[in-house]
N, C-alpha and C. Protein backbone atom coordinates (compact mmCIF):
# COMPACT_ATOMS: atom_id res chain seq x y z
N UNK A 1 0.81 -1.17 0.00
CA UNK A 1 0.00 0.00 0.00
C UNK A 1 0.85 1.23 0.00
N UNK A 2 0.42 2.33 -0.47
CA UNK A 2 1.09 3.38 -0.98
C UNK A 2 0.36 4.64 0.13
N UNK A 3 1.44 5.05 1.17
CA UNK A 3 0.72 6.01 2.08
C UNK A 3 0.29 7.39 1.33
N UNK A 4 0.65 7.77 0.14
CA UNK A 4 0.12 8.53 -0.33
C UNK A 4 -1.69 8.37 -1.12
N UNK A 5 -2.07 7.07 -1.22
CA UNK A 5 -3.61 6.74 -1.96
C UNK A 5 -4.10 6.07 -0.83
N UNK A 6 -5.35 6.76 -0.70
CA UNK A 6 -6.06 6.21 0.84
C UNK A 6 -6.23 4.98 -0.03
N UNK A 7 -6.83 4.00 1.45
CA UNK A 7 -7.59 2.95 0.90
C UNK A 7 -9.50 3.14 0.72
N UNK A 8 -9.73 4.25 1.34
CA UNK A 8 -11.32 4.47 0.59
C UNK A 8 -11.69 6.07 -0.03
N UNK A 9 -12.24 6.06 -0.63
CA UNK A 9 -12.75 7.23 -1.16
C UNK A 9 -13.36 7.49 0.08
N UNK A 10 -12.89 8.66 0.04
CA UNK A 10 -13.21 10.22 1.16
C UNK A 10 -13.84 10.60 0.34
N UNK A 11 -15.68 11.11 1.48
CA UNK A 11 -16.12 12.28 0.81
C UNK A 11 -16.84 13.05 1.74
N UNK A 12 -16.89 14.20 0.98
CA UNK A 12 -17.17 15.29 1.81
C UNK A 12 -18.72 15.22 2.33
N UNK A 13 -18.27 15.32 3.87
CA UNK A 13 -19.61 15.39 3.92
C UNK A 13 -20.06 17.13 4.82
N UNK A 14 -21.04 17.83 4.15
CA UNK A 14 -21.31 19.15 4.64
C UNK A 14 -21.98 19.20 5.43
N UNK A 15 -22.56 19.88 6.67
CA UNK A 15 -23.40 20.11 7.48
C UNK A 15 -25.05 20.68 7.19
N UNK A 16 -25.44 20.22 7.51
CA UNK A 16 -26.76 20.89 7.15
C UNK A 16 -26.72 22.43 7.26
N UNK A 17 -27.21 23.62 6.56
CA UNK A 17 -27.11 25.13 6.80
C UNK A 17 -27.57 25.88 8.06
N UNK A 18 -27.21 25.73 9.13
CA UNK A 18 -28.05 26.30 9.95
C UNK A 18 -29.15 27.99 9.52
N UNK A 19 -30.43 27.58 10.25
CA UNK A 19 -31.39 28.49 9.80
C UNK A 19 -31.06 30.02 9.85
N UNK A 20 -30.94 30.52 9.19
CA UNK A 20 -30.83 32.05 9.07
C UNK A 20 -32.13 32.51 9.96
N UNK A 21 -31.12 33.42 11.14
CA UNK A 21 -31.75 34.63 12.08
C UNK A 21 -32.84 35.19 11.06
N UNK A 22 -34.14 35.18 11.30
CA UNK A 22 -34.99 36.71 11.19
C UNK A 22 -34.66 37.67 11.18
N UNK A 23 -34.62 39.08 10.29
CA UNK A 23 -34.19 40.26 11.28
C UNK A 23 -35.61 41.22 11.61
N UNK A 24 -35.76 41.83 12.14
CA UNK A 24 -37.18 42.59 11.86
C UNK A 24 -36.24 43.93 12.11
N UNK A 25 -37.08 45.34 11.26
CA UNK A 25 -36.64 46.31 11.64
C UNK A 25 -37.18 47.21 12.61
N UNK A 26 -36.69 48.18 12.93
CA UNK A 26 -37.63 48.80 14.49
C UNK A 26 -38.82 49.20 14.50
N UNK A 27 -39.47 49.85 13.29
CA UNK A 27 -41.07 49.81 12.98
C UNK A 27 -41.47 48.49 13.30
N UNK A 28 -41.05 47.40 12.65
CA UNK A 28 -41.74 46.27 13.32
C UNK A 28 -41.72 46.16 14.43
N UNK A 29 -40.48 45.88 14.87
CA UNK A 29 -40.71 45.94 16.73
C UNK A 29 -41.49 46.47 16.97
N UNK A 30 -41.92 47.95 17.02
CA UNK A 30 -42.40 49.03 18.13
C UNK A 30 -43.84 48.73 17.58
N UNK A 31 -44.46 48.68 16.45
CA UNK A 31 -45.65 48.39 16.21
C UNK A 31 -45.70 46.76 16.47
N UNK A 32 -44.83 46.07 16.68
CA UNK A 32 -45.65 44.87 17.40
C UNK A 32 -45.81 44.83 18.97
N UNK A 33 -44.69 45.64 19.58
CA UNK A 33 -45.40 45.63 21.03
C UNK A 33 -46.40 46.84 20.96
N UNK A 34 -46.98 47.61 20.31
CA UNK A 34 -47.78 48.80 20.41
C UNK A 34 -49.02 47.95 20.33
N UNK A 35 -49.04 46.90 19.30
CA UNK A 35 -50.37 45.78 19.14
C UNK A 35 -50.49 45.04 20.51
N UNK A 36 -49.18 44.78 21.08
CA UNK A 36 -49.89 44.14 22.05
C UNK A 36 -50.31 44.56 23.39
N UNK A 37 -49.58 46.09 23.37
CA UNK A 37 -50.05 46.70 24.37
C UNK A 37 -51.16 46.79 24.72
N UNK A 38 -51.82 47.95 23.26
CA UNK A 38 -53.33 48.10 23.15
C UNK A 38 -54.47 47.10 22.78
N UNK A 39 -53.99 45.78 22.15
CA UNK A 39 -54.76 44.66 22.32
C UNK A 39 -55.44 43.75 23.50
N UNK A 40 -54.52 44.15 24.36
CA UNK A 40 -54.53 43.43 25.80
C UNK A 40 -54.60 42.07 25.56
N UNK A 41 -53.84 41.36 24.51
CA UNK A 41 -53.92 40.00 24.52
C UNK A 41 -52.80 39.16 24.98
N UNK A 42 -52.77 38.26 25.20
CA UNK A 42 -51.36 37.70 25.81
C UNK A 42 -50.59 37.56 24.88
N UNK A 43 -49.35 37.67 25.28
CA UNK A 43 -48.17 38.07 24.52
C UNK A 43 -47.51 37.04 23.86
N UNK A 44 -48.15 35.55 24.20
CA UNK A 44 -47.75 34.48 23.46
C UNK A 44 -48.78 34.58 22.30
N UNK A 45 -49.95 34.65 22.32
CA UNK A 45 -50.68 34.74 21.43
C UNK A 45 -50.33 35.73 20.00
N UNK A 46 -50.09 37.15 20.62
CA UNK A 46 -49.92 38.20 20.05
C UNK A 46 -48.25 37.43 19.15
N UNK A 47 -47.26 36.58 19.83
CA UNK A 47 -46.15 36.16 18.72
C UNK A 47 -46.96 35.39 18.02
N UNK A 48 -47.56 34.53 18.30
CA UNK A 48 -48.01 33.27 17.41
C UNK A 48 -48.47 34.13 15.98
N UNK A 49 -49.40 35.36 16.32
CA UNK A 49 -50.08 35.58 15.45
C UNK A 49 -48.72 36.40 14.70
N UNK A 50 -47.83 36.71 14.80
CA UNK A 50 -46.96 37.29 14.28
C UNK A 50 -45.66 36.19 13.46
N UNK A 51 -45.53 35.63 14.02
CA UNK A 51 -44.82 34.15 13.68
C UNK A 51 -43.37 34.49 14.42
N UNK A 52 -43.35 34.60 15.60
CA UNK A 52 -42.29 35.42 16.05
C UNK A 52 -42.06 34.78 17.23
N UNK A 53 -41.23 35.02 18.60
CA UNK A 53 -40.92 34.02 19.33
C UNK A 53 -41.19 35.04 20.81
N UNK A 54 -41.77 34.56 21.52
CA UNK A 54 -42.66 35.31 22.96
C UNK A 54 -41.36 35.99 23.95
N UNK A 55 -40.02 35.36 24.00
CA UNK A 55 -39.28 36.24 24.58
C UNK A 55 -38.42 36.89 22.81
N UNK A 56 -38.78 36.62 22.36
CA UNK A 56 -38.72 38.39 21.12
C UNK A 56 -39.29 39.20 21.78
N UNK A 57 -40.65 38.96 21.78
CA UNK A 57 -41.57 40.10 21.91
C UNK A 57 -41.53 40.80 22.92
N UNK A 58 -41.16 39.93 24.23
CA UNK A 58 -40.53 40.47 25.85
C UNK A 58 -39.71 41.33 25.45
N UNK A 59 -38.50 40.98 24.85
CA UNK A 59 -36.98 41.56 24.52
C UNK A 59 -37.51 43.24 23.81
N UNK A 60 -38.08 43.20 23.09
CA UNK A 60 -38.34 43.86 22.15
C UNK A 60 -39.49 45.60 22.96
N UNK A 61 -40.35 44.71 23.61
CA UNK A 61 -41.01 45.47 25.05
C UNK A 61 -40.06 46.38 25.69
N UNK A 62 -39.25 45.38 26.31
CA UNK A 62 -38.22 46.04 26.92
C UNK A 62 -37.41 46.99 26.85
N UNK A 63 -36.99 46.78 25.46
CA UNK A 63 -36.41 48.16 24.81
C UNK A 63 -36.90 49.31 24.15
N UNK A 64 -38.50 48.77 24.00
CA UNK A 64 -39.27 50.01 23.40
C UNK A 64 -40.54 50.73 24.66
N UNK A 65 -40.10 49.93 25.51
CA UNK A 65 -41.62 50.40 26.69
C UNK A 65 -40.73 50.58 28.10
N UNK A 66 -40.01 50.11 28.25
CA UNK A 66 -39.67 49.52 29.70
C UNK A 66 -39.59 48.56 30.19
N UNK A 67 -40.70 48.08 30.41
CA UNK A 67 -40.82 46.47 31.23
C UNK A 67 -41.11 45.59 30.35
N UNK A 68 -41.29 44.62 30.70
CA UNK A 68 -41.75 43.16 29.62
C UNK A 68 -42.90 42.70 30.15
N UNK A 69 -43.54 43.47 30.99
CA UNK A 69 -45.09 42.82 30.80
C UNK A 69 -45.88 43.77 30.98
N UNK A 70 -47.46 43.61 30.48
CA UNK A 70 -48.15 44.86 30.57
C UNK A 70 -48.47 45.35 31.71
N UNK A 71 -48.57 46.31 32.26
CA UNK A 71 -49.21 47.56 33.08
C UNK A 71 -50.25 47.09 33.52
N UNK A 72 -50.33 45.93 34.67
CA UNK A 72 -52.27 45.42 34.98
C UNK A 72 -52.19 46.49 36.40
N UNK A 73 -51.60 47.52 36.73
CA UNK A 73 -51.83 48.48 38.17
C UNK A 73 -53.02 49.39 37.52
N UNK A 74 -52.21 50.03 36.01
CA UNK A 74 -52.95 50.75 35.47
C UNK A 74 -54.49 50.51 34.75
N UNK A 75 -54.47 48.96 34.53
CA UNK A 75 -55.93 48.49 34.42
C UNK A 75 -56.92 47.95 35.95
N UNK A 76 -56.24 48.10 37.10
CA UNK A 76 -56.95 47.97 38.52
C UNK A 76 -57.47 48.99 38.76
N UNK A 77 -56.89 50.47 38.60
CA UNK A 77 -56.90 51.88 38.58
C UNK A 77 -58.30 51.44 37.83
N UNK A 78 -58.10 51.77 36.57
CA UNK A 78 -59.43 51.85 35.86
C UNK A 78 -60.37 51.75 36.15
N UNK A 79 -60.60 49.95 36.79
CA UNK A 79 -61.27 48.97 36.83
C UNK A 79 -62.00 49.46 38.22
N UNK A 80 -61.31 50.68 38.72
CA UNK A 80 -62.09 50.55 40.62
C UNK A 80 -62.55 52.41 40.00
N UNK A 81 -62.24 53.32 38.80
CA UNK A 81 -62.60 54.60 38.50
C UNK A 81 -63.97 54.39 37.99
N UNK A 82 -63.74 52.98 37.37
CA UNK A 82 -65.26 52.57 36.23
C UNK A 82 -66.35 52.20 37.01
N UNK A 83 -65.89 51.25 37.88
CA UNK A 83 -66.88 51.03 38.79
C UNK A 83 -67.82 52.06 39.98
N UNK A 84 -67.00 53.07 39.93
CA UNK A 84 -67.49 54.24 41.24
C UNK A 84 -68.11 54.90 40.42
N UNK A 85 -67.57 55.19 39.03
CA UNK A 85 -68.87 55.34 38.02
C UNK A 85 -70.31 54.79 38.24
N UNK A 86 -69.78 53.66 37.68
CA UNK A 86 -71.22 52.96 37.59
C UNK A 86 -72.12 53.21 39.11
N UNK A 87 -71.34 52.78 39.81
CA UNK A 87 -72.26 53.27 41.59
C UNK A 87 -73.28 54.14 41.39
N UNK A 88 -72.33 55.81 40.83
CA UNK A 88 -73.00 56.79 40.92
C UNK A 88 -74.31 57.03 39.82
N UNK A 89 -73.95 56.40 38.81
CA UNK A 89 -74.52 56.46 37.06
C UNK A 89 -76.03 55.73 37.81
N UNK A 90 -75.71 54.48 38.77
CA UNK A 90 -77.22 53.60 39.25
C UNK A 90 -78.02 54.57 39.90
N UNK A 91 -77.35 55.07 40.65
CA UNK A 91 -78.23 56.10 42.15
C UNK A 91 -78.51 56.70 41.52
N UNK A 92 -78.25 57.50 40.89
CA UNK A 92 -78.95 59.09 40.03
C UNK A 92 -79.91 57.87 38.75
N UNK A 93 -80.03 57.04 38.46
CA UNK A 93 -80.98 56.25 37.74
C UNK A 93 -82.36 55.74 39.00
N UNK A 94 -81.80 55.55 40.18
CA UNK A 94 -82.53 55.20 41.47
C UNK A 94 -83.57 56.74 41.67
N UNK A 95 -82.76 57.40 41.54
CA UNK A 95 -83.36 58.41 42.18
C UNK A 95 -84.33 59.55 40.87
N UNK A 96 -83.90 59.43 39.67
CA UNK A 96 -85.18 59.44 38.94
C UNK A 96 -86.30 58.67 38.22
N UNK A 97 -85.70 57.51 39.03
CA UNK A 97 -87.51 56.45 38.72
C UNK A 97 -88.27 56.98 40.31
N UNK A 98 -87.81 56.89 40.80
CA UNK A 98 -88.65 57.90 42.02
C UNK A 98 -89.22 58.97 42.14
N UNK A 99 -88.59 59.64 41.57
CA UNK A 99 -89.40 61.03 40.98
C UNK A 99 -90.33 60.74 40.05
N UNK A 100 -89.84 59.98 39.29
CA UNK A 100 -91.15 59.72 38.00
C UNK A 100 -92.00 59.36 38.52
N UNK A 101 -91.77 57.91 39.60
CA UNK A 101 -93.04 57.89 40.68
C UNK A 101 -93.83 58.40 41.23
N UNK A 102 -93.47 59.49 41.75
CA UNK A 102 -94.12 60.15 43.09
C UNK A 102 -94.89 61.34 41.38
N UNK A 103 -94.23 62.00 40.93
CA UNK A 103 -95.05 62.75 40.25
C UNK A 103 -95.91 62.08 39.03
N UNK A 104 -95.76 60.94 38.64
CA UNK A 104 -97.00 60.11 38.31
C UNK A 104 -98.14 59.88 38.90
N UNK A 105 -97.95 59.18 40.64
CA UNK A 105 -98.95 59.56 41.19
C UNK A 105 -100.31 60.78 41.28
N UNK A 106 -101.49 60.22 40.89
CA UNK A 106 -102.29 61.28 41.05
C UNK A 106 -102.36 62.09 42.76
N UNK A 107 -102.26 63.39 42.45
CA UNK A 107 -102.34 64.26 44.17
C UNK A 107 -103.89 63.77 45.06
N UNK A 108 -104.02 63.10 46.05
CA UNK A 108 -105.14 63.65 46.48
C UNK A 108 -105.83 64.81 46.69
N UNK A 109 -105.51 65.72 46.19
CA UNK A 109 -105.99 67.28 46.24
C UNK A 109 -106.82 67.44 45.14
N UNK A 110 -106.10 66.70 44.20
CA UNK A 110 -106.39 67.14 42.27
C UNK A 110 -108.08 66.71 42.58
N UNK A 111 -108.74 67.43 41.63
CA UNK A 111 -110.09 67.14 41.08
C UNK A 111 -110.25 66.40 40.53
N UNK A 112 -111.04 65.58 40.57
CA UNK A 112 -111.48 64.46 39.55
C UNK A 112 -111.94 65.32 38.46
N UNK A 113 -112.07 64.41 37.10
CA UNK A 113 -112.44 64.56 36.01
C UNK A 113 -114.03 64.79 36.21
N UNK A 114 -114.86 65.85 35.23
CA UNK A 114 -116.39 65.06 35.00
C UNK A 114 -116.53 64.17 34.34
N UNK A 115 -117.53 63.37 34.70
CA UNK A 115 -117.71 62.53 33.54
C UNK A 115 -118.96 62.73 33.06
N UNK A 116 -119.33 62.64 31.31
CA UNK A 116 -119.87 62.87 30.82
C UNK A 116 -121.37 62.33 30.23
């Protein structure tokens, strides 16, 4: 045998290509956490529907909002402003079916009708 000629054909074998990164540009970013801000949907959902990956969308939060998850203090706030609403919106509804009442009532004072 001749150390210069293998004894088998060598062949090359290549690696599969690893997948090429996504890139998105910063309009995308900022309008995809802006969707999910004002959507109020969960943020896995909101990638799915994007085809994108849920700590992207964290990552991406983060650098365009602050935090990586939404603001639920600022929807408790709301949620207890809306309601003291409504309290007040019922009582002032309470308090003119009562009036409609009482001045529906005929007065015992009033005259009867003649009848004819």
């Amino acid at each position: 045998m001749n150390k210069n000629q293998p004894t088998e054909p060598t062949s090359t074998v290549t690696a599969p290509a690893a997948p090429q990164r996504k890139r998105y540009d910063a309009a995308f970013k900022e309008a995809a956490v802006e969707n999910w801000l004002k959507s109020r949907k969960p943020g896995t959902q909101i990638a799915a529907e994007l085809g994108i990956s849920y700590p992207s969308l964290k990552e991406w939060k983060r650098n365009y909002s602050g935090t990586a998850m939404p603001e639920h203090g600022d929807l408790a706030a709301e949620n207890r402003t809306l309601r003291a609403e409504l309290a007040r919106v019922r009582e002032q509804r309470d308090i003119l079916k009562k009036t409609v009442g009482i001045f529906s009532e005929p007065s015992p004072n009033a005259i009867k009708p003649l009848k004819a």
